[in-house]
N, C-alpha and C. Protein backbone atom coordinates (compact mmCIF):
# COMPACT_ATOMS: atom_id res chain seq x y z
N UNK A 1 -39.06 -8.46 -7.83
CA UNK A 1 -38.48 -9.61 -8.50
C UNK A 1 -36.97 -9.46 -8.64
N UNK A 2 -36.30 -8.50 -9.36
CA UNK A 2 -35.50 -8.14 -9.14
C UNK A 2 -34.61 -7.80 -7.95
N UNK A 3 -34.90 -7.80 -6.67
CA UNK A 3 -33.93 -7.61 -5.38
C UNK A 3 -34.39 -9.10 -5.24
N UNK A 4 -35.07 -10.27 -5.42
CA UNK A 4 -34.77 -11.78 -4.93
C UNK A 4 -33.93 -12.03 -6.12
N UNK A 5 -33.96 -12.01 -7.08
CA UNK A 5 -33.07 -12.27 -7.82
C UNK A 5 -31.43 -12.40 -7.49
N UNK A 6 -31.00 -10.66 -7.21
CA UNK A 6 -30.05 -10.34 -6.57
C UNK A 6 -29.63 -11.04 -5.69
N UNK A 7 -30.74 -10.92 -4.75
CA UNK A 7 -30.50 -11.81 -3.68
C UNK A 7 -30.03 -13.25 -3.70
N UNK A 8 -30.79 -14.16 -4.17
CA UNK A 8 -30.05 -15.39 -4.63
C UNK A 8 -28.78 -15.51 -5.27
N UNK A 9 -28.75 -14.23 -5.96
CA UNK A 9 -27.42 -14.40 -6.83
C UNK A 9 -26.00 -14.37 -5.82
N UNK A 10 -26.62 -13.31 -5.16
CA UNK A 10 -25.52 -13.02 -3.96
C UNK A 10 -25.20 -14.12 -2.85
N UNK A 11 -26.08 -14.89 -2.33
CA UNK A 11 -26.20 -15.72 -1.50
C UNK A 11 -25.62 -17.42 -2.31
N UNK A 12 -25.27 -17.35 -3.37
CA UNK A 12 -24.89 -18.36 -4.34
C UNK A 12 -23.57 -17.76 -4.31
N UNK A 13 -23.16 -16.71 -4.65
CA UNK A 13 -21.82 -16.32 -5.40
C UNK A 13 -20.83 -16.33 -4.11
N UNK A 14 -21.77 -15.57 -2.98
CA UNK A 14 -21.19 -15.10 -1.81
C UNK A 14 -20.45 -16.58 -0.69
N UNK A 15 -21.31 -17.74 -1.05
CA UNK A 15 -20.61 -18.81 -0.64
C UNK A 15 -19.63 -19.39 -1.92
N UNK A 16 -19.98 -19.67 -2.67
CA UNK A 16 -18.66 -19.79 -3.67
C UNK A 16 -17.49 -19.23 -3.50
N UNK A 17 -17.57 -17.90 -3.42
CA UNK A 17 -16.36 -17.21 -3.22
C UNK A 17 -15.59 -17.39 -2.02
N UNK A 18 -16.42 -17.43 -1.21
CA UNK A 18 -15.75 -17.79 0.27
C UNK A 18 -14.73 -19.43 0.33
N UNK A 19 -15.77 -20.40 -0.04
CA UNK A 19 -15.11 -21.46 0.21
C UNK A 19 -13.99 -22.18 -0.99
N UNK A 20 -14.10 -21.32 -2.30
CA UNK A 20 -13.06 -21.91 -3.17
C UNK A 20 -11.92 -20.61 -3.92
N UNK A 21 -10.37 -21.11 -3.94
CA UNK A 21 -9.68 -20.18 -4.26
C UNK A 21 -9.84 -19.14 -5.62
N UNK A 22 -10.73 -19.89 -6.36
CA UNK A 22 -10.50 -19.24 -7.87
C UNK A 22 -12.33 -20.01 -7.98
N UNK A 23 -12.80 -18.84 -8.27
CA UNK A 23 -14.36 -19.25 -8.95
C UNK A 23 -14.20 -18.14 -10.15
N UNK A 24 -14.77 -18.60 -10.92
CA UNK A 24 -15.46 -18.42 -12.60
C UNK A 24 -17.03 -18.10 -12.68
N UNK A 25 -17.66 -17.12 -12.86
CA UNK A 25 -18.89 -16.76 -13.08
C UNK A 25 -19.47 -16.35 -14.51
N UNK A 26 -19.78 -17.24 -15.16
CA UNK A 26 -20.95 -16.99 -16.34
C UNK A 26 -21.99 -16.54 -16.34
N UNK A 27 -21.91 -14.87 -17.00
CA UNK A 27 -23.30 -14.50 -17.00
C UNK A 27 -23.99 -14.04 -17.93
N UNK A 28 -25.57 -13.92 -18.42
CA UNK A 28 -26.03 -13.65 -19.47
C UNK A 28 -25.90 -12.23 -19.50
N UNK A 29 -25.65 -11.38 -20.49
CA UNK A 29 -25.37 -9.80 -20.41
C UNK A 29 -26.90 -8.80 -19.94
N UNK A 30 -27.96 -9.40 -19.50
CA UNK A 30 -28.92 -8.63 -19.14
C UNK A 30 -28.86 -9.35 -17.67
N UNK A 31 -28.19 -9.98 -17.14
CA UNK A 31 -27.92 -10.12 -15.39
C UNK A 31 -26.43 -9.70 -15.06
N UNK A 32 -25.51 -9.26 -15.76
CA UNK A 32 -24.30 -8.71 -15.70
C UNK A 32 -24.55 -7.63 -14.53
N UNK A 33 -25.59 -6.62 -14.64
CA UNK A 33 -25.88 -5.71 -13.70
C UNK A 33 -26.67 -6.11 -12.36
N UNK A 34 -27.16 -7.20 -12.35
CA UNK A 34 -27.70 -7.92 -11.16
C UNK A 34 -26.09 -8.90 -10.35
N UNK A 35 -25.71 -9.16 -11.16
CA UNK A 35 -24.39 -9.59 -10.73
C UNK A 35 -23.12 -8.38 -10.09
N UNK A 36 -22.97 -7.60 -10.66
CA UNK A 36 -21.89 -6.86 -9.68
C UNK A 36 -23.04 -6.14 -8.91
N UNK A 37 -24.35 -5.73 -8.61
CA UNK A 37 -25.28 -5.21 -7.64
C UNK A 37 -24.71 -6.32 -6.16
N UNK A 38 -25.07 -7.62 -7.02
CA UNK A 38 -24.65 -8.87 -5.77
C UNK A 38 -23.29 -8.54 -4.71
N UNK A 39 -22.51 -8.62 -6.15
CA UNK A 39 -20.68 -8.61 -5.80
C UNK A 39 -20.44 -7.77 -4.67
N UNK A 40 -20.75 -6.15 -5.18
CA UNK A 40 -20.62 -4.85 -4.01
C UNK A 40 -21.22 -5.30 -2.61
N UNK A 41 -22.84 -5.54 -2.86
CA UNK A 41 -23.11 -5.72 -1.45
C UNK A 41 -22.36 -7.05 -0.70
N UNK A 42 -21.87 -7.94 -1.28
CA UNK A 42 -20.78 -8.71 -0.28
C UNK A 42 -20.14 -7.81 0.05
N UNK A 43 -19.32 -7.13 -1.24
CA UNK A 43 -18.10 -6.05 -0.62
C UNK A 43 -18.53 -5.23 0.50
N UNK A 44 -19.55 -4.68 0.26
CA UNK A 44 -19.77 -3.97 1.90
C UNK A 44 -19.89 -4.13 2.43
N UNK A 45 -20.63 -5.46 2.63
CA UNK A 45 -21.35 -6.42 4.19
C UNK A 45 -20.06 -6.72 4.79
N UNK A 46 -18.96 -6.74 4.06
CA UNK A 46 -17.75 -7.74 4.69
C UNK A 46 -16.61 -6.70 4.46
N UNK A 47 -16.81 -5.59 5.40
CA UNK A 47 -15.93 -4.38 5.45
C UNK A 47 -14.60 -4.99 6.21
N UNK A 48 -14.43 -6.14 6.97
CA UNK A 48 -13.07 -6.48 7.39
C UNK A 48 -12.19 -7.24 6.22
N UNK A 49 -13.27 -7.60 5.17
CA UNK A 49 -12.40 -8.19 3.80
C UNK A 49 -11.67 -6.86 2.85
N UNK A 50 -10.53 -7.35 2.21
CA UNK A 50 -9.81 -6.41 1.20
C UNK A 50 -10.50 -7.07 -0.18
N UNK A 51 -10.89 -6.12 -0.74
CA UNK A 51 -11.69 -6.37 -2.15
C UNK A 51 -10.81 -5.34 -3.58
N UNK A 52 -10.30 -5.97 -4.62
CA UNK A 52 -9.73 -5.53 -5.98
C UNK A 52 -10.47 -5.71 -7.08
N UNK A 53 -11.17 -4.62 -7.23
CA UNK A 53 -11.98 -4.92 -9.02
C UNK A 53 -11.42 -4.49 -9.91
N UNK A 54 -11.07 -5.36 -10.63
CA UNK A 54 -10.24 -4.95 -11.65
C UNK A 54 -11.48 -4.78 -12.91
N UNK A 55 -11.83 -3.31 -13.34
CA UNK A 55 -12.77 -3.48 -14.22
C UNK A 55 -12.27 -2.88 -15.85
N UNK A 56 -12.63 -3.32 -16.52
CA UNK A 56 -12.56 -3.77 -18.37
C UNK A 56 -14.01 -3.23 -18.63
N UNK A 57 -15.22 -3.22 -18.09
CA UNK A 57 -15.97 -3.48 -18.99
C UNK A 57 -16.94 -1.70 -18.50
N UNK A 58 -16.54 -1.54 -17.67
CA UNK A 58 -17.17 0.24 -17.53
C UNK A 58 -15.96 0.89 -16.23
N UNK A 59 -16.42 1.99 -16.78
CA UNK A 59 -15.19 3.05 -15.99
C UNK A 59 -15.54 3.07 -14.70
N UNK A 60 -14.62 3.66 -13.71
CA UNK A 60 -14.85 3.58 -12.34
C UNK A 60 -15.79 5.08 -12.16
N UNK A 61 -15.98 5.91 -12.64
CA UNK A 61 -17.16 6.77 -12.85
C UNK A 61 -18.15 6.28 -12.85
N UNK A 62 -18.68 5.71 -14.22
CA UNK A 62 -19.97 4.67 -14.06
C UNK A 62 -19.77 4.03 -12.76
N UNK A 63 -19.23 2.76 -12.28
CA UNK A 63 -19.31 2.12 -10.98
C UNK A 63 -20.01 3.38 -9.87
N UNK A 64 -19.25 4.07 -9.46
CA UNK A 64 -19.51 5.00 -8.47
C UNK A 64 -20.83 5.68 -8.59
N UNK A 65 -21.22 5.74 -10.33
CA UNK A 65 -22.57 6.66 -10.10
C UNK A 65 -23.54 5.57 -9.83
N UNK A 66 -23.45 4.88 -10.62
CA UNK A 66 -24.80 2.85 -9.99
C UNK A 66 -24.53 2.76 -8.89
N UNK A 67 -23.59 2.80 -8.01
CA UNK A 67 -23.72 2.15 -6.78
C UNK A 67 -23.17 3.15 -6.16
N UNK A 68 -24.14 4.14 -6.07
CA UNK A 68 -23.77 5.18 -4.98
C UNK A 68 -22.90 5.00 -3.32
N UNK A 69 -22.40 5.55 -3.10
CA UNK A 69 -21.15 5.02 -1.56
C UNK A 69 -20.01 4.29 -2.03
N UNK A 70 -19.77 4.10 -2.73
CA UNK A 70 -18.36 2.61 -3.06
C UNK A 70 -17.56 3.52 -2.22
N UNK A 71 -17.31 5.04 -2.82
CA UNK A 71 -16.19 5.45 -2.32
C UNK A 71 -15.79 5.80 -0.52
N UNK A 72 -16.91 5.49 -0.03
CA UNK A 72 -16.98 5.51 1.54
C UNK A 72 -16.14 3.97 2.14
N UNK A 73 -16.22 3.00 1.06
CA UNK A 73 -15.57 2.21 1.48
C UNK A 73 -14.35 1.65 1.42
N UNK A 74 -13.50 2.38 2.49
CA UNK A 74 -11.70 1.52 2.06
C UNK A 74 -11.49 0.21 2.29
N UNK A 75 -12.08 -0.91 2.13
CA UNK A 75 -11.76 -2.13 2.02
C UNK A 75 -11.91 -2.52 0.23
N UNK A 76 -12.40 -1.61 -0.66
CA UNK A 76 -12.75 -1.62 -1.80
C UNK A 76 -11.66 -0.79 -2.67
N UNK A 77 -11.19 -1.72 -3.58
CA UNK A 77 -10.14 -0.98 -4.42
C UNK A 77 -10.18 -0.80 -5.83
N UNK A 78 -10.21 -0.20 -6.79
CA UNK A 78 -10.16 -0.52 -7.89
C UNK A 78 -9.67 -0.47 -8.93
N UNK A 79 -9.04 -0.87 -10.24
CA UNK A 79 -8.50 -1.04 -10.89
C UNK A 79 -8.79 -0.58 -12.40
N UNK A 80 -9.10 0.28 -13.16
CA UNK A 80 -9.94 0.89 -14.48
C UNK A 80 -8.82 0.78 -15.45
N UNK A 81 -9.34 0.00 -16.43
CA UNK A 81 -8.36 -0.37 -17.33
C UNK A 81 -9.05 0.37 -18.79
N UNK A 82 -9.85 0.84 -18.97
CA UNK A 82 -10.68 1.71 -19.95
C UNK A 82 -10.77 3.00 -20.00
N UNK A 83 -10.65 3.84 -18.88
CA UNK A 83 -11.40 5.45 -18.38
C UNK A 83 -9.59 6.03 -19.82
N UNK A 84 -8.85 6.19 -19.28
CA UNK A 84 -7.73 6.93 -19.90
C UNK A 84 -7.57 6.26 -21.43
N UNK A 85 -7.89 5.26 -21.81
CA UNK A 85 -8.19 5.05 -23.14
C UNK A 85 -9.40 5.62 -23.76
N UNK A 86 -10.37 5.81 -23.45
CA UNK A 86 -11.38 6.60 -23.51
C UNK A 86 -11.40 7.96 -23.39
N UNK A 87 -10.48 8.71 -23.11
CA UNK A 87 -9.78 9.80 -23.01
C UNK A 87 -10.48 10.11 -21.59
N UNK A 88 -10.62 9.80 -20.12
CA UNK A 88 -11.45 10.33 -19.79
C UNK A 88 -10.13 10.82 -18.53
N UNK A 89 -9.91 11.67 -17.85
CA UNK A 89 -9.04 12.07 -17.43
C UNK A 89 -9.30 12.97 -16.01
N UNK A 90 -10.71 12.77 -15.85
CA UNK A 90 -10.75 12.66 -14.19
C UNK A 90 -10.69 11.63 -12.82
N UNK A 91 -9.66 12.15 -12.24
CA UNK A 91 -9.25 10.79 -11.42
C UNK A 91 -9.64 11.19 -10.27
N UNK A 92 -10.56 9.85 -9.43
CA UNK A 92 -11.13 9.96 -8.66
C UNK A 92 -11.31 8.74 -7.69
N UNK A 93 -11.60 8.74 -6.20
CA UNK A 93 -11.91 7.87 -5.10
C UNK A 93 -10.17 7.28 -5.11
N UNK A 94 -10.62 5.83 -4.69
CA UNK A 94 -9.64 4.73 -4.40
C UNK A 94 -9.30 3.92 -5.76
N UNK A 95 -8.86 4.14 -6.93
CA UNK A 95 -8.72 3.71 -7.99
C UNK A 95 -7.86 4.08 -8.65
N UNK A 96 -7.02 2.81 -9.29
CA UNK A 96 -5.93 3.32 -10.09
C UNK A 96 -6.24 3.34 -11.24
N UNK A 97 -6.00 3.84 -12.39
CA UNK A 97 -6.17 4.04 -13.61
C UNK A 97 -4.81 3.43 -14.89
N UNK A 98 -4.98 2.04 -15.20
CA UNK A 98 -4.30 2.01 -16.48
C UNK A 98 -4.33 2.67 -17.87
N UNK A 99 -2.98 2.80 -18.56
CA UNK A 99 -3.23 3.66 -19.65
C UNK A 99 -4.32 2.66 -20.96
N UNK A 100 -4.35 1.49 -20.99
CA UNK A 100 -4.90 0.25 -21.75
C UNK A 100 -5.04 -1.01 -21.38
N UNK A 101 -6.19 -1.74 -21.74
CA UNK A 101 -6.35 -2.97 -21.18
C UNK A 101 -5.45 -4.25 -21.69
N UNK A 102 -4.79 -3.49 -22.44
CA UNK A 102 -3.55 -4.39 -23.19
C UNK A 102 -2.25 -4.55 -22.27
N UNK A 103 -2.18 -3.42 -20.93
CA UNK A 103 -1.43 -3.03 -20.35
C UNK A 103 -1.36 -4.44 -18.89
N UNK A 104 -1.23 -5.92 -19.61
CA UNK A 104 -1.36 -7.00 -18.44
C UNK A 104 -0.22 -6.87 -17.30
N UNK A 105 0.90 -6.66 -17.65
CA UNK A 105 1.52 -6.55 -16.40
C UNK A 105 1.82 -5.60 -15.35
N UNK A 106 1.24 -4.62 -15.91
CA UNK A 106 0.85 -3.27 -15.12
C UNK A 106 -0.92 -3.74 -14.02
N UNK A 107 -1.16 -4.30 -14.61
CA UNK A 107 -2.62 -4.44 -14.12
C UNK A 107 -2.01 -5.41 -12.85
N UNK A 108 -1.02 -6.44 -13.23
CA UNK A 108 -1.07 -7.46 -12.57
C UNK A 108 -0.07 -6.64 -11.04
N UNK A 109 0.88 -5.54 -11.40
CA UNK A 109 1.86 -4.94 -10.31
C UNK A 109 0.38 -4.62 -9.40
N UNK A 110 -0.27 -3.79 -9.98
CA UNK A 110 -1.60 -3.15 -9.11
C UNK A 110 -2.15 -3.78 -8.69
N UNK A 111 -2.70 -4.83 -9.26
CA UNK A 111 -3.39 -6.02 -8.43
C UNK A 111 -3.03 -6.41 -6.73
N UNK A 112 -1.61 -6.84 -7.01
CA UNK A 112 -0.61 -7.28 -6.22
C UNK A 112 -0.29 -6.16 -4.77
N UNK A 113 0.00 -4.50 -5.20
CA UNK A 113 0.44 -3.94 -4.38
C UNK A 113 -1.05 -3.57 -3.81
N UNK A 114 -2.39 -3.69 -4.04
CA UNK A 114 -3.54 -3.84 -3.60
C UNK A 114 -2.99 -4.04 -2.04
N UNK A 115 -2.73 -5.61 -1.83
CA UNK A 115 -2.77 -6.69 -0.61
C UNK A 115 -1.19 -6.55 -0.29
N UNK A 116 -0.65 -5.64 -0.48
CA UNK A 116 0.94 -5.96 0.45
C UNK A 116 0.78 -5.32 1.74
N UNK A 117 1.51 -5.68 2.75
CA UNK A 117 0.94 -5.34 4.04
C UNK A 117 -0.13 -5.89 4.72
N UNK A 118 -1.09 -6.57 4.25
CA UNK A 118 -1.67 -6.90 5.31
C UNK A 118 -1.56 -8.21 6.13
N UNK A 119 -2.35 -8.45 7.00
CA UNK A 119 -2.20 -8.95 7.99
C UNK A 119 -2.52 -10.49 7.24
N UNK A 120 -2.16 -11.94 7.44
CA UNK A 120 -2.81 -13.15 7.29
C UNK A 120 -4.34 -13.19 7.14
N UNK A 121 -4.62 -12.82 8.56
CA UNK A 121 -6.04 -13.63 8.55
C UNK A 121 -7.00 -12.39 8.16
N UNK A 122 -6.27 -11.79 7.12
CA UNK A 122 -7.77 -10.43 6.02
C UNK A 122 -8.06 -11.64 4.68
N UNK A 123 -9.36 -11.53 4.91
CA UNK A 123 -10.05 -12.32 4.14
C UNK A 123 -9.27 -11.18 2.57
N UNK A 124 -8.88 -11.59 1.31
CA UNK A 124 -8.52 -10.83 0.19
C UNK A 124 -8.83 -11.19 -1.14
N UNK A 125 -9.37 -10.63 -1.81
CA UNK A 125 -9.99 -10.88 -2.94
C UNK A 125 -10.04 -9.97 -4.61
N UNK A 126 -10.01 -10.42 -5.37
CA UNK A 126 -10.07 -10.21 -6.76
C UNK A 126 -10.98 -10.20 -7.62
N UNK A 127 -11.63 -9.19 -7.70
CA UNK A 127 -12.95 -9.48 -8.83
C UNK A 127 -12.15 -8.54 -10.72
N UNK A 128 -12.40 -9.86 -11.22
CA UNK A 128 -12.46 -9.08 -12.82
C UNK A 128 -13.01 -9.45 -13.30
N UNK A 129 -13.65 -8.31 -13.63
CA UNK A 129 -15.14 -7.91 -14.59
C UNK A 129 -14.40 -7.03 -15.86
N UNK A 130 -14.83 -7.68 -16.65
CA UNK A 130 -14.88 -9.00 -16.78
C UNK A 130 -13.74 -9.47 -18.20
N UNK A 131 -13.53 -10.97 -17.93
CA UNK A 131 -12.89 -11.47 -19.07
C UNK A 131 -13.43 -11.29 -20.32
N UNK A 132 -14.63 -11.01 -21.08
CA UNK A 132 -14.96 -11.07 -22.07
C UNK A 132 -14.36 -9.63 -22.58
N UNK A 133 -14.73 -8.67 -21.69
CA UNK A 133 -14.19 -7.32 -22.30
C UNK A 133 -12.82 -7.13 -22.39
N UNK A 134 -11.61 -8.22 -21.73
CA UNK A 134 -10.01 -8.06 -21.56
C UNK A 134 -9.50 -8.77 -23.14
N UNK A 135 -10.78 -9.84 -23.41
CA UNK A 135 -10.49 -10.60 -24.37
C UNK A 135 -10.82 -9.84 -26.11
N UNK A 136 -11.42 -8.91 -25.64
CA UNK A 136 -11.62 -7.94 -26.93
C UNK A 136 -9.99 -7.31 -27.27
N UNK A 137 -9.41 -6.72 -26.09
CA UNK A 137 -8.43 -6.22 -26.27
C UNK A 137 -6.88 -7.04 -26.45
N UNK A 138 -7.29 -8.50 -25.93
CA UNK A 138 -5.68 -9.23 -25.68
C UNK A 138 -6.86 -10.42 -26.26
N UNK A 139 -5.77 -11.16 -27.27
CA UNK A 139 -6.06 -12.65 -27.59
C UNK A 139 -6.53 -13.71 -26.50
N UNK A 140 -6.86 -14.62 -26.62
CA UNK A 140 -7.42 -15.37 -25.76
C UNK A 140 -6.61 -16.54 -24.87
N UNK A 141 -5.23 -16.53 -25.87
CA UNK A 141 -4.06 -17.22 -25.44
C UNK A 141 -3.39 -16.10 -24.03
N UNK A 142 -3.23 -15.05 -24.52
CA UNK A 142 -3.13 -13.71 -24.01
C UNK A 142 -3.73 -13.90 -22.23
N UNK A 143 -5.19 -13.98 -22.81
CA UNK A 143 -5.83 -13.78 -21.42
C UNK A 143 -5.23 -15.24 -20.42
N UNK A 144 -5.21 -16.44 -21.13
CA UNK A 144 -4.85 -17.69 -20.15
C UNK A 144 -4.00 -17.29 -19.71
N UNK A 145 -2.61 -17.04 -20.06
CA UNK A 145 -1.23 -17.04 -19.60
C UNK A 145 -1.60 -15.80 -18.20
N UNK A 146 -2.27 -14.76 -18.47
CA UNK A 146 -2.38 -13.67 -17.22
C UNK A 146 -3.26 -14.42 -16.41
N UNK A 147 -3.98 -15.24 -16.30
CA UNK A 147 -5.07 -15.75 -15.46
C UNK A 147 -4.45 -16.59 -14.70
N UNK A 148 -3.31 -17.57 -15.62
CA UNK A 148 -2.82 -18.58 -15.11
C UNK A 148 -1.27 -18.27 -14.13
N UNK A 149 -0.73 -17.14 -14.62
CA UNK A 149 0.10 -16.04 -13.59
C UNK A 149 -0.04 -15.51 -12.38
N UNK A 150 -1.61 -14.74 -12.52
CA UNK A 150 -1.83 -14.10 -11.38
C UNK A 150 -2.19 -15.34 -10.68
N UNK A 151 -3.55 -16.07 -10.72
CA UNK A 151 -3.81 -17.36 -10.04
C UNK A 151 -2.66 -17.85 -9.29
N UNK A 152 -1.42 -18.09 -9.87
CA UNK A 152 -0.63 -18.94 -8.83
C UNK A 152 0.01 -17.96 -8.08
N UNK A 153 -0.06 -16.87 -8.48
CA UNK A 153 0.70 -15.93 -6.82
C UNK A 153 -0.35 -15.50 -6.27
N UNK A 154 -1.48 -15.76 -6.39
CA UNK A 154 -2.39 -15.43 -5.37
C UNK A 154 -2.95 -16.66 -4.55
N UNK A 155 -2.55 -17.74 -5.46
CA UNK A 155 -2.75 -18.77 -4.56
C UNK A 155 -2.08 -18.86 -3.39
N UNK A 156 -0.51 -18.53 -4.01
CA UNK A 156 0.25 -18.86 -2.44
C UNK A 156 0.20 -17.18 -1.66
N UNK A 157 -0.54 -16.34 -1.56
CA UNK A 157 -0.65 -15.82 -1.03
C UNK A 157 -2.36 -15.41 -0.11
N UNK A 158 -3.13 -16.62 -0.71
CA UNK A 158 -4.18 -16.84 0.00
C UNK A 158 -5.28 -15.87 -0.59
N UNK A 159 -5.15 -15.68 -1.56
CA UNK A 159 -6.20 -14.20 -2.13
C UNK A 159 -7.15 -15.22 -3.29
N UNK A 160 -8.35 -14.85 -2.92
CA UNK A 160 -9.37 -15.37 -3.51
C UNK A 160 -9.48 -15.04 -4.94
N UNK A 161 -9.78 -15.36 -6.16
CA UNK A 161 -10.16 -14.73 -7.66
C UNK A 161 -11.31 -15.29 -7.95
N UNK A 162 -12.43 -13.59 -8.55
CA UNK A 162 -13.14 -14.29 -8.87
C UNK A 162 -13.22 -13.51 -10.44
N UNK A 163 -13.61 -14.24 -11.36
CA UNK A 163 -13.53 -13.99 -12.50
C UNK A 163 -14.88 -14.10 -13.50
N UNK A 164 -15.37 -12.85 -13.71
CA UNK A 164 -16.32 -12.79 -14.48
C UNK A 164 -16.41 -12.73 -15.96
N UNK A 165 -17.53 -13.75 -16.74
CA UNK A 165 -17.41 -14.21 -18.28
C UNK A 165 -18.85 -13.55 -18.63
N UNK A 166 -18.90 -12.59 -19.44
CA UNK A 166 -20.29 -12.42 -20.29
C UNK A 166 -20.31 -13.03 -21.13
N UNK A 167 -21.46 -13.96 -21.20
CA UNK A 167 -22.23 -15.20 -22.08
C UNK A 167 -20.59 -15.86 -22.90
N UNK A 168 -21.27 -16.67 -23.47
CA UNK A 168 -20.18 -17.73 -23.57
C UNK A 168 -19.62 -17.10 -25.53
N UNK A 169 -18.20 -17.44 -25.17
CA UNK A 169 -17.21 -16.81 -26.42
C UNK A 169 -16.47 -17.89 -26.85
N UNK A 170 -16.44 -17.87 -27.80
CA UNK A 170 -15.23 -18.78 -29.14
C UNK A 170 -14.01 -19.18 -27.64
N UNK A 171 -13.56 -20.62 -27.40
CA UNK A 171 -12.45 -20.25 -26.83
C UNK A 171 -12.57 -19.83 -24.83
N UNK A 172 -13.50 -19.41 -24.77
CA UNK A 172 -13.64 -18.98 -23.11
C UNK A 172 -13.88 -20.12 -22.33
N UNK A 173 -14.23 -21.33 -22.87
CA UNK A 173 -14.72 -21.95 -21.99
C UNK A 173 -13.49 -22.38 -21.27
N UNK A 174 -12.09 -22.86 -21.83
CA UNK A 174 -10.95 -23.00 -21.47
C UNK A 174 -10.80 -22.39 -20.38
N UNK A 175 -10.90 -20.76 -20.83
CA UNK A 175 -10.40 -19.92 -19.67
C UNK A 175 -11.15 -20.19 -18.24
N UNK A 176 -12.40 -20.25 -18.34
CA UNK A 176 -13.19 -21.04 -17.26
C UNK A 176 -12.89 -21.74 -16.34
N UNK A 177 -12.59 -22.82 -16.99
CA UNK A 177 -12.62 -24.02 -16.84
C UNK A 177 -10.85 -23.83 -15.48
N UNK A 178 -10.41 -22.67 -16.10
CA UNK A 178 -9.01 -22.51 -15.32
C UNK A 178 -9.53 -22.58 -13.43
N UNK A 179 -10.25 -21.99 -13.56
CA UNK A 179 -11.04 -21.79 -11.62
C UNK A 179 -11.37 -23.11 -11.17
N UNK A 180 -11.70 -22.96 -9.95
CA UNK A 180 -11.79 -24.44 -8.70
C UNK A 180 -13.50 -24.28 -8.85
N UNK A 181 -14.00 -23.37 -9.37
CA UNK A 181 -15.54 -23.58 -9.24
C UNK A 181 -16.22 -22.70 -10.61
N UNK A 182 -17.12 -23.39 -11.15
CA UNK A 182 -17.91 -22.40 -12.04
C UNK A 182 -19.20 -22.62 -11.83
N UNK A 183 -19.89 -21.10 -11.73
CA UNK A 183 -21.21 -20.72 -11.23
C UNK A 183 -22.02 -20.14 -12.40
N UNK A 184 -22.46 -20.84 -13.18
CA UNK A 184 -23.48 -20.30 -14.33
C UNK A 184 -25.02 -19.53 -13.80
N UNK A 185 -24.70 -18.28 -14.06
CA UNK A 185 -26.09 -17.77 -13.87
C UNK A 185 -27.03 -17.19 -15.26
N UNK A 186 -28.13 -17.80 -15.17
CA UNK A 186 -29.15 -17.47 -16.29
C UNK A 186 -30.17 -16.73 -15.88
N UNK A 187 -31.24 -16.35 -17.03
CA UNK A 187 -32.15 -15.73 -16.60
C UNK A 187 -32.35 -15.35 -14.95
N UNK A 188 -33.42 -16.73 -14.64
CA UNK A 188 -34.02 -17.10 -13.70
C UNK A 188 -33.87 -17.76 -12.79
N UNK A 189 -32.57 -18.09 -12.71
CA UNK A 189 -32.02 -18.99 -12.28
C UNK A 189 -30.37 -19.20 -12.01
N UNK A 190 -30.15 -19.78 -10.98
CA UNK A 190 -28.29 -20.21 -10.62
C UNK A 190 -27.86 -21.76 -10.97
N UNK A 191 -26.97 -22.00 -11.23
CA UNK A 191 -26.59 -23.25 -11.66
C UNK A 191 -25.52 -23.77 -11.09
């Protein structure tokens, strides 16, 4: 039940992402882990794409131990905005490490020097996982203004964002609402 699940989820998200610049994903916090299961296997199926996770909500340790191989893959980059606030101080794979998730314009240089150099036609992309956990640490006014920053230089630089929301918060729907597409996933179901 669980790998069709995935599956749909992936086969929903995986065209979203492709055909619109900025998608928004709502998810209930017991499919949060069926959802980046989805995310990765795009990331790997599509080893000629450049992929940036910018993650808030678990360390790039955790990532690597759930989804065994990430680090075999250099089209996959990542971004840990928690591990060194957490005191955790082994640095490892393809990942940069911020000192705090409060730290937005540092996140946003890394983001950025991700995709310098490459070629036009590399498919390039942005996953942050997620807004709910950035919004614990930075106000919610906070989070628009960085969403609405990075968004327009990645627009004109052709780089996809996709932006992940655990279950719905005071205020988030705004932030949402900022993307060209929103993909509500529930239980049992895609929306």
């Amino acid at each position: 039940m669980v790998d069709a699940i995935v599956e749909g989820i992936k086969d929903r998200v995986g065209v979203a992402i492709k055909v619109n610049q900025t998608v928004g994903i709502q998810v209930p916090e017991n499919r949060h882990e069926d959802l980046k299961e989805a995310l990765f296997n795009i990331m790997k199926s599509n080893k000629k794409d450049v992929w940036t996770l910018l993650s808030a909500s678990d360390t790039y340790y955790n990532i690597s131990k759930k989804f065994e191989g990430l680090s075999e893959y250099s089209n996959i980059n990542f971004i840990d905005c928690i591990s060194k606030a957490a005191g955790v101080s082994e640095i490892q794979g393809n990942c940069k490490y911020v000192e705090s998730p409060t730290m937005l314009e540092i996140v946003s240089l890394y983001i950025m020097n991700n995709f310098k150099g490459l070629k036009d036609d590399v498919e390039k992309y942005i996953v942050i996982d997620s807004l709910s956990s950035l919004m614990l640490y930075n106000g919610n006014e906070t989070i628009r203004e960085f969403l609405s920053l990075l968004m327009n230089k990645t627009r004109y630089q052709n780089i996809h964002v996709v932006t992940i929301l655990i279950e719905e918060e005071v205020g988030s729907d705004k932030i949402l609402q900022m993307n060209d597409k929103i993909v509500l996933l529930r239980d049992s179901f895609i929306e």
